[in-house]
N, C-alpha and C. Protein backbone atom coordinates (compact mmCIF):
# COMPACT_ATOMS: atom_id res chain seq x y z
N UNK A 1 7.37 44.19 -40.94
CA UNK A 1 6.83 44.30 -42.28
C UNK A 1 5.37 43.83 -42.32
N UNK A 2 4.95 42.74 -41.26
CA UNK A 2 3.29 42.25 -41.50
C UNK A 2 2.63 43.72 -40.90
N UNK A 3 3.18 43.75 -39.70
CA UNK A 3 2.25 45.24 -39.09
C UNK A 3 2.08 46.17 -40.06
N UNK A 4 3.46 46.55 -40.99
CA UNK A 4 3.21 47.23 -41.90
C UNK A 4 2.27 47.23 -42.78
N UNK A 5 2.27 45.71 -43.30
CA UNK A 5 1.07 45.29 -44.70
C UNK A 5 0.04 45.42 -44.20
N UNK A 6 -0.56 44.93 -42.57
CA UNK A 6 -1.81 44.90 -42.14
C UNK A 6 -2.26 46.63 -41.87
N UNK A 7 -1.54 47.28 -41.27
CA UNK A 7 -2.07 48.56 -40.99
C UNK A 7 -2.77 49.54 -41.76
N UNK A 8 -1.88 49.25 -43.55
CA UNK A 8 -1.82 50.28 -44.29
C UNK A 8 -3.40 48.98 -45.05
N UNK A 9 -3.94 48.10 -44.87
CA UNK A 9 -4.69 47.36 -45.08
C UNK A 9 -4.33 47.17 -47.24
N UNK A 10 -3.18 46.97 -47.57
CA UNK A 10 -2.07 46.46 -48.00
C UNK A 10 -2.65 44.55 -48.68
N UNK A 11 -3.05 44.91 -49.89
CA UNK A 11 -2.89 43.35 -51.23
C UNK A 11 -1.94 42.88 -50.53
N UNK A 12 -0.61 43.83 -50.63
CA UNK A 12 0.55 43.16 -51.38
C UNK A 12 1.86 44.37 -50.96
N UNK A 13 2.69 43.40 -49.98
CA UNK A 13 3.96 44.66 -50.16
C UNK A 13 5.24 44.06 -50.03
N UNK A 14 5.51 44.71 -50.65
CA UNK A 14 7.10 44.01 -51.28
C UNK A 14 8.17 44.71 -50.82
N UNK A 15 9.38 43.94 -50.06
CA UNK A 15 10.36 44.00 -49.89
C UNK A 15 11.47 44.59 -50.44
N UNK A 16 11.81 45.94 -50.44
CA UNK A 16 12.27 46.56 -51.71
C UNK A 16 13.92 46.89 -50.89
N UNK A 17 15.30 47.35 -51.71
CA UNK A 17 16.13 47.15 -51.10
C UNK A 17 17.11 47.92 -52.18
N UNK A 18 17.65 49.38 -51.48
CA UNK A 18 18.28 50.03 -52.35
C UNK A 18 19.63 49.79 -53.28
N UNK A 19 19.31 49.70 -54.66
CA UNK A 19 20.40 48.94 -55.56
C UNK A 19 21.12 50.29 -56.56
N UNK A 20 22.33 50.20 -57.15
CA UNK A 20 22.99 51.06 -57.67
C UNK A 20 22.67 50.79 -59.20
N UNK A 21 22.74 49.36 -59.86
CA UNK A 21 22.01 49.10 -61.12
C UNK A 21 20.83 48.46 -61.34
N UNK A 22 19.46 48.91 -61.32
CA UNK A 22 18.27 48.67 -61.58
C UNK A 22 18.41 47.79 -62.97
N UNK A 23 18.58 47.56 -63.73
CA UNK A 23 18.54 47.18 -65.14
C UNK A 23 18.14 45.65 -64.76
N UNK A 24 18.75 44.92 -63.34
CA UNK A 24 19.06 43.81 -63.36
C UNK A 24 17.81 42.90 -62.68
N UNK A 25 16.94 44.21 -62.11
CA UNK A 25 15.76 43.66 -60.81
C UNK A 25 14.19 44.51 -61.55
N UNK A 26 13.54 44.05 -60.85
CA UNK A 26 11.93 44.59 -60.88
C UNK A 26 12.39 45.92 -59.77
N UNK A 27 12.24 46.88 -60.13
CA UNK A 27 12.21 48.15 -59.65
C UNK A 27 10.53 48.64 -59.12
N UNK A 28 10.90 49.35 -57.94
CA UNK A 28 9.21 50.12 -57.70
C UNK A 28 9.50 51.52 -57.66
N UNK A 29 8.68 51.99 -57.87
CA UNK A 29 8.26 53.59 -57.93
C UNK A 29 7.53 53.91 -56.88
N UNK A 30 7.42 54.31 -56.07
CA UNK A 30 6.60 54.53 -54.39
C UNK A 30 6.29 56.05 -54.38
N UNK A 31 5.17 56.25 -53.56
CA UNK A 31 4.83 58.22 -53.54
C UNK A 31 5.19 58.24 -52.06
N UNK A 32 4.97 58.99 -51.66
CA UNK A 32 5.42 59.25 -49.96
C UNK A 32 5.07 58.71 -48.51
N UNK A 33 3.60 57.91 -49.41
CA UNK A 33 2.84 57.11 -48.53
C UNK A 33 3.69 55.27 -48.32
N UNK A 34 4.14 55.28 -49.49
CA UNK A 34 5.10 54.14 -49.59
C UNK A 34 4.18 53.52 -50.52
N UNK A 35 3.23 53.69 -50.72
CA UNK A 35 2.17 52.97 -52.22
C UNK A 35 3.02 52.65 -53.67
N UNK A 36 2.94 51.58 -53.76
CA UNK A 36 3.72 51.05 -54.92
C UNK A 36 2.56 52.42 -56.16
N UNK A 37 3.53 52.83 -57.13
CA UNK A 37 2.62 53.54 -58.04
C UNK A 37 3.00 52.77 -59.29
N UNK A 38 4.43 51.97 -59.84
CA UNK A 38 5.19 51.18 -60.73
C UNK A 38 6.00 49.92 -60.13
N UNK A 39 5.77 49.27 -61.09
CA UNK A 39 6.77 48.21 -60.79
C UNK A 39 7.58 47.92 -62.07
N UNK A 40 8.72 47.87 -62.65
CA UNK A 40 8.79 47.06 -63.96
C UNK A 40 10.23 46.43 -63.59
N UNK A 41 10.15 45.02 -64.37
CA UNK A 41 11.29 44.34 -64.78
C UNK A 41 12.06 44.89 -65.36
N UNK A 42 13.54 44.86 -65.10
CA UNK A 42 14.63 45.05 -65.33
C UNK A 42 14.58 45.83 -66.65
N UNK A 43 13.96 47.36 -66.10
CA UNK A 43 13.72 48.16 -67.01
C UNK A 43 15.09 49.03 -67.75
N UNK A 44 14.32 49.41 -68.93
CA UNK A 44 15.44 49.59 -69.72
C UNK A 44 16.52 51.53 -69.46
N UNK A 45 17.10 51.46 -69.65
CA UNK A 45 17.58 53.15 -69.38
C UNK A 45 16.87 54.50 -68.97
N UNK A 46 16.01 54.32 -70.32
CA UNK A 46 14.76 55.16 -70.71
C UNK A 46 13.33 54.99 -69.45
N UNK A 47 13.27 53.44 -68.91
CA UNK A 47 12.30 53.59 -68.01
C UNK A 47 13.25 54.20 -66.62
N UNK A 48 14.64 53.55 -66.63
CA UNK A 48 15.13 53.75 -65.05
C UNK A 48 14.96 55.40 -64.66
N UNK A 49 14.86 56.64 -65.64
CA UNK A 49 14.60 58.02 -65.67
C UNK A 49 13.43 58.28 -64.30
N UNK A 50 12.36 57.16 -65.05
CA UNK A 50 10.97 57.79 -64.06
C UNK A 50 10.63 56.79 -62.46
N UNK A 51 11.94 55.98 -62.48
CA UNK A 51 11.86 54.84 -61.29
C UNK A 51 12.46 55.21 -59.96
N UNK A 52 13.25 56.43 -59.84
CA UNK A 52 13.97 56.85 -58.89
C UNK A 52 12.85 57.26 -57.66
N UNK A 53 13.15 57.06 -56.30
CA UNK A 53 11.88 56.85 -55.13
C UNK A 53 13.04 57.56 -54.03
N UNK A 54 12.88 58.86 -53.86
CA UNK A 54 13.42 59.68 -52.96
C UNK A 54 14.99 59.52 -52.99
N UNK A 55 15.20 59.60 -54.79
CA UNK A 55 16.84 59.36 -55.01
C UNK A 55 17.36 58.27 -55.22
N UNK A 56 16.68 57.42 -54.71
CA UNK A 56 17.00 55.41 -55.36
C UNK A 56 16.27 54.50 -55.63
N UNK A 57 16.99 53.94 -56.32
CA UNK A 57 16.48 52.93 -56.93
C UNK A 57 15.95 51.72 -56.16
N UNK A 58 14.56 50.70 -55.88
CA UNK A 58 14.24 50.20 -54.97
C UNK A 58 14.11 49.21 -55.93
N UNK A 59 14.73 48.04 -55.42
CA UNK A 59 14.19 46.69 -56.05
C UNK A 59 13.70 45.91 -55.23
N UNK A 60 13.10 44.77 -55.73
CA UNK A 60 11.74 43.93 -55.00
C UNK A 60 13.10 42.81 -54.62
N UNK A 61 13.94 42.49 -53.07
CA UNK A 61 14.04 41.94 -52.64
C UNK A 61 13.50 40.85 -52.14
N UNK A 62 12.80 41.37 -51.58
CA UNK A 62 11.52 39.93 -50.88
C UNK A 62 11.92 40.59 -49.52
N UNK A 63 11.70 40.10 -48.40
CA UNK A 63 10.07 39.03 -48.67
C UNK A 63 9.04 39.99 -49.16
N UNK A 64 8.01 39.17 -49.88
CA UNK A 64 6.97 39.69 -49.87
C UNK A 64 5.61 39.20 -49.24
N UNK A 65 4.47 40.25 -48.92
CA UNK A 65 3.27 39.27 -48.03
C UNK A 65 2.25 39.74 -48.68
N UNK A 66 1.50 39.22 -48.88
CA UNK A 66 0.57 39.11 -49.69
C UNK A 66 -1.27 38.65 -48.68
N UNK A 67 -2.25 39.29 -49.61
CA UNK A 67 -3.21 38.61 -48.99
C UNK A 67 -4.32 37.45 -50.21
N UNK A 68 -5.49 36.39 -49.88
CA UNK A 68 -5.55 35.95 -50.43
C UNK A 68 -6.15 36.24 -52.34
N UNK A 69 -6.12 37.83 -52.40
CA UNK A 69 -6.25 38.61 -53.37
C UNK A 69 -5.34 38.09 -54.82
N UNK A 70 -4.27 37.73 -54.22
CA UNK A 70 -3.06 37.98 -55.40
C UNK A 70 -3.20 36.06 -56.12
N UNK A 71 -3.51 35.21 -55.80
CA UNK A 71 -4.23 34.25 -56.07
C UNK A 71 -4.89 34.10 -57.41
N UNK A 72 -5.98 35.29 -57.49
CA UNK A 72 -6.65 35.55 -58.74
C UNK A 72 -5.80 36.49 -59.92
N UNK A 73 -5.12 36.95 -59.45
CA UNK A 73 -4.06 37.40 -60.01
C UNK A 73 -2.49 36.63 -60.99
N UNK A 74 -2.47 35.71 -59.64
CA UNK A 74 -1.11 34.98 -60.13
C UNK A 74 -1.80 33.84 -61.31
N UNK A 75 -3.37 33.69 -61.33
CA UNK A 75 -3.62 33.01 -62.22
C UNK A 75 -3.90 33.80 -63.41
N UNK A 76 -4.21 34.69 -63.42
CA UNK A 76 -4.14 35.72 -64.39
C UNK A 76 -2.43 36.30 -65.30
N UNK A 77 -1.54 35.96 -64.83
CA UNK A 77 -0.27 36.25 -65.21
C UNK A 77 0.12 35.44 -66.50
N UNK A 78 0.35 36.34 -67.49
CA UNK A 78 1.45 35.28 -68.48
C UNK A 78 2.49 35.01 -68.43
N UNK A 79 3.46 34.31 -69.20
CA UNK A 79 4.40 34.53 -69.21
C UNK A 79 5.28 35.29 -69.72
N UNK A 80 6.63 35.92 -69.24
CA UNK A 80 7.41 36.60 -69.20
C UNK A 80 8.33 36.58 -70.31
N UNK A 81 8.89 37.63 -71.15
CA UNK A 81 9.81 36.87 -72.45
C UNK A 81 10.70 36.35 -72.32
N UNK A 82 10.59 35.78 -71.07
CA UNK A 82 11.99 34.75 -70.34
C UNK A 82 11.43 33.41 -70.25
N UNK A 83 10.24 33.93 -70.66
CA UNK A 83 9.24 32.44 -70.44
C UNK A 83 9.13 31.86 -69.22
N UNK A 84 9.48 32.74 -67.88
CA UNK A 84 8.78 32.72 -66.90
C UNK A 84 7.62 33.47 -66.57
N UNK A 85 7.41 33.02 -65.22
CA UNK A 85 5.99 33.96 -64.71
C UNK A 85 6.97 34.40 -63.44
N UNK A 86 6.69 36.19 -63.49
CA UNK A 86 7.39 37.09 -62.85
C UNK A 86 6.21 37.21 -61.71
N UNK A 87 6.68 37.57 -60.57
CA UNK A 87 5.33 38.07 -59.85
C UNK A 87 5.45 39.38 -59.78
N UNK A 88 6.62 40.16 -60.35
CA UNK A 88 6.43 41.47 -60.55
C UNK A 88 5.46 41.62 -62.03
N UNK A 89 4.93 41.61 -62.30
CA UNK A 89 3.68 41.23 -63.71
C UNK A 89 2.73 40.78 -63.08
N UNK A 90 2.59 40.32 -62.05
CA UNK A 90 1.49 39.84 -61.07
C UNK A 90 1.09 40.94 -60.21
N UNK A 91 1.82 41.84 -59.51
CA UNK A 91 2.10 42.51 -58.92
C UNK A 91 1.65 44.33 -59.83
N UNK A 92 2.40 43.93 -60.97
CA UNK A 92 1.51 45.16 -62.39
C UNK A 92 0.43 45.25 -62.54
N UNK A 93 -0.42 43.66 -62.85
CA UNK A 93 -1.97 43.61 -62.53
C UNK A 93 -2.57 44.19 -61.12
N UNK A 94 -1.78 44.06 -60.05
CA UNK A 94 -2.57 44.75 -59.13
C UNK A 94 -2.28 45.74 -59.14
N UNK A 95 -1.71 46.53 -59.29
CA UNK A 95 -1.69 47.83 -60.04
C UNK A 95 -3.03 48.67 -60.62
N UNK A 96 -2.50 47.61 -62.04
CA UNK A 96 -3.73 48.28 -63.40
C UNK A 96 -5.35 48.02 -62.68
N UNK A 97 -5.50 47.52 -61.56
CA UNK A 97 -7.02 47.29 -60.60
C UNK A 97 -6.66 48.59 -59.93
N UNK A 98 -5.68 49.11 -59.36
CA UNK A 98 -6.10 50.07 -58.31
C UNK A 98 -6.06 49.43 -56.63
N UNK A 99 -5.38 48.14 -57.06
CA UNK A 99 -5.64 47.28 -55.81
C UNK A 99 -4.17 48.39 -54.79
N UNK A 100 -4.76 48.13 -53.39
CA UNK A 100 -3.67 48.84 -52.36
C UNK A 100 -2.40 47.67 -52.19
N UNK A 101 -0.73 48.59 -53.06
CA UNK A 101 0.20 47.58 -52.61
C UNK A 101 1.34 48.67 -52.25
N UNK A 102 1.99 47.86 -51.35
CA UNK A 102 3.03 48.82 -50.97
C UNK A 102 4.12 48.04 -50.93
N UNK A 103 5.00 48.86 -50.74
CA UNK A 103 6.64 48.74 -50.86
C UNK A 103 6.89 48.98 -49.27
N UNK A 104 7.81 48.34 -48.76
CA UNK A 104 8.47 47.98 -47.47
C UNK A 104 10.02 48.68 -47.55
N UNK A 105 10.91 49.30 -46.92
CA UNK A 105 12.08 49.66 -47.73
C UNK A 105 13.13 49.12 -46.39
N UNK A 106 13.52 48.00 -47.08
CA UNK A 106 14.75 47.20 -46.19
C UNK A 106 15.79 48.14 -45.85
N UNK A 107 16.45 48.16 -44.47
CA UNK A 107 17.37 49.05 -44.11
C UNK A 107 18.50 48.53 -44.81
N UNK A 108 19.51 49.62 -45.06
CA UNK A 108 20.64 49.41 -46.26
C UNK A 108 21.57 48.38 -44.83
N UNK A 109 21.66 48.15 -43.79
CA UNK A 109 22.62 47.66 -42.74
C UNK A 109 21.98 46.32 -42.81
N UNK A 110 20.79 45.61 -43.66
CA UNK A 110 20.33 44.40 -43.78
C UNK A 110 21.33 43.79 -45.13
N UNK A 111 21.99 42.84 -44.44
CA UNK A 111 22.78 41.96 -45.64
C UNK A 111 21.78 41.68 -46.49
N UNK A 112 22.02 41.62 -48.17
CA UNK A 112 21.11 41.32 -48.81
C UNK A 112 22.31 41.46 -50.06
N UNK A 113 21.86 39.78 -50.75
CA UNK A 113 22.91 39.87 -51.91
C UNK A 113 21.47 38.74 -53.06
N UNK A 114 21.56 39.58 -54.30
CA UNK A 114 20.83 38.90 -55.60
C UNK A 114 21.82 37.48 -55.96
N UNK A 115 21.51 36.69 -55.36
CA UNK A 115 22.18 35.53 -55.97
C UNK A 115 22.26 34.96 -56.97
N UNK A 116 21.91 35.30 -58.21
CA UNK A 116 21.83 35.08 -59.32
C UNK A 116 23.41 35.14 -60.18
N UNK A 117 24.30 35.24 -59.46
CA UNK A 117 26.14 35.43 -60.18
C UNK A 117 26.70 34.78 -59.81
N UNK A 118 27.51 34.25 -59.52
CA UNK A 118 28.56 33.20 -59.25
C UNK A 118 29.14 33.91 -58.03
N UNK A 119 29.58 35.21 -57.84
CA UNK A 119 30.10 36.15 -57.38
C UNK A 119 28.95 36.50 -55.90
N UNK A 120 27.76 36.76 -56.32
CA UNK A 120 27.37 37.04 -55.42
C UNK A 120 26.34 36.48 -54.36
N UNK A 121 26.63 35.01 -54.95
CA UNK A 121 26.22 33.45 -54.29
C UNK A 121 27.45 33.27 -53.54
N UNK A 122 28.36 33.21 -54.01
CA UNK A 122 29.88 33.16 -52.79
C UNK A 122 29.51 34.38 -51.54
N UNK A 123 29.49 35.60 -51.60
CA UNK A 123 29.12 36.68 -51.04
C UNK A 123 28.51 36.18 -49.73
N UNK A 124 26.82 35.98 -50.50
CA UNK A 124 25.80 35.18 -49.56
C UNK A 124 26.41 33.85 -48.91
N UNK A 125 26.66 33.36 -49.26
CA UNK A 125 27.25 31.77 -48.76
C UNK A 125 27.88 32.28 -47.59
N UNK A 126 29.01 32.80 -47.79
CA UNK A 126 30.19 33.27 -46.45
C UNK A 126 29.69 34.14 -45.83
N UNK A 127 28.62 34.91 -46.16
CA UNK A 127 27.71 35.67 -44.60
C UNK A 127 26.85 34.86 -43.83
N UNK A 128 26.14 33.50 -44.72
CA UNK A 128 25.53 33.08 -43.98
C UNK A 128 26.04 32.42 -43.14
N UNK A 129 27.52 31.15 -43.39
CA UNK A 129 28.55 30.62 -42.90
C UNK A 129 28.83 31.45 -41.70
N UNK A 130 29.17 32.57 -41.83
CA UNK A 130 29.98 33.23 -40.46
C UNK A 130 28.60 33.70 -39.55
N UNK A 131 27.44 33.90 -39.95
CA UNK A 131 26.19 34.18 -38.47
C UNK A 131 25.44 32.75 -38.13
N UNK A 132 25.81 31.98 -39.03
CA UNK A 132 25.07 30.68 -38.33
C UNK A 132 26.07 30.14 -37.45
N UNK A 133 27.19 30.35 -37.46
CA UNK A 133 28.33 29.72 -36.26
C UNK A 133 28.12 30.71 -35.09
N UNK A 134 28.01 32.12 -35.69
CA UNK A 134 27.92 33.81 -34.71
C UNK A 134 26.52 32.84 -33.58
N UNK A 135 25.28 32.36 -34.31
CA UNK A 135 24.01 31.85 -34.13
C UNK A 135 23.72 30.73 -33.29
N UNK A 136 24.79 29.68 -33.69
CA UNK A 136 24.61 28.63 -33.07
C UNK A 136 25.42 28.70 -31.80
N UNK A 137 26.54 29.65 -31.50
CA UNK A 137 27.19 29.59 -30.60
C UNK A 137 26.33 30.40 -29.79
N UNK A 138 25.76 31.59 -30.07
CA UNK A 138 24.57 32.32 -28.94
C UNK A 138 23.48 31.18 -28.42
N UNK A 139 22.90 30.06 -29.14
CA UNK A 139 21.86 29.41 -28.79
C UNK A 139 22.74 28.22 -27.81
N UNK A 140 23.75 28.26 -27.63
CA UNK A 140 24.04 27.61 -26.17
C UNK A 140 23.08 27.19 -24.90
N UNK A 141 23.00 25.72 -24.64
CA UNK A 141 22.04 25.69 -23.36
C UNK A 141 22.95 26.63 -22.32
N UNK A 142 21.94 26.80 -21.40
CA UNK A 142 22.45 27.55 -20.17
C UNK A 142 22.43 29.06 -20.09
N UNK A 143 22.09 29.39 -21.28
CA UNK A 143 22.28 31.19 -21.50
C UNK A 143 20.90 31.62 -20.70
């Protein structure tokens, strides 16, 4: 993903990761080059119409990499009607500049769970549980 951000000489590219309900994530809109063209928060029905990126829906997983550009930016951000500061709204401003950001598109065979549910914090928990034992037993001296 850095080779990626550095090559395409890349603000900002975000970790995006194909989801079945957008409503719940910052969604991107990408053209063929992989250039972020949209980003929006957990957009509503009416936006999810124009968010679809070669048939799916891409949400901003992470990671994301950034260069020291987004800085002037993240100080530029308000807050969110959640009364946070989103860095997808950070990420909109570089946008509305024209600044170069791209989208990264995580392979669907990469575990990846939104931990934000009760449900899918258990999920994450017991995948990480079963590859850090898978992990620690490969890092054996003597191998």
């Amino acid at each position: 993903m850095l080779q990626f951000h550095q090559q395409r000489g890349s603000r900002a590219t975000v970790g995006l990761y194909e989801v079945k309900e957008p409503s719940k994530f910052g969604v991107a809109k990408l053209d063929e080059s992989m250039r972020m063209l949209e980003m929006v928060e957990q957009p509503s029905t009416e936006e999810q119409k124009q968010l679809k990126t070669g048939g799916a829906f891409l949400a901003n997983s992470g990671p994301l990499v950034f260069n020291e550009a987004v800085f002037g930016y993240i100080a530029g951000t308000g807050l969110s009607p959640d009364n946070e500061y989103w860095i997808t709204d950070t990420i909109r401003l570089m946008l509305k500049d024209g600044q170069p950001v791209y989208g990264f598109r995580i392979a669907p065979s990469v575990f990846w769970r939104d931990v934000g549910t009760p449900q899918s914090r258990l999920e994450a928990d017991q995948y990480a549980l079963r590859n850090l034992k898978r992990l620690a037993a490969e890092a054996q001296p003597g191998d």
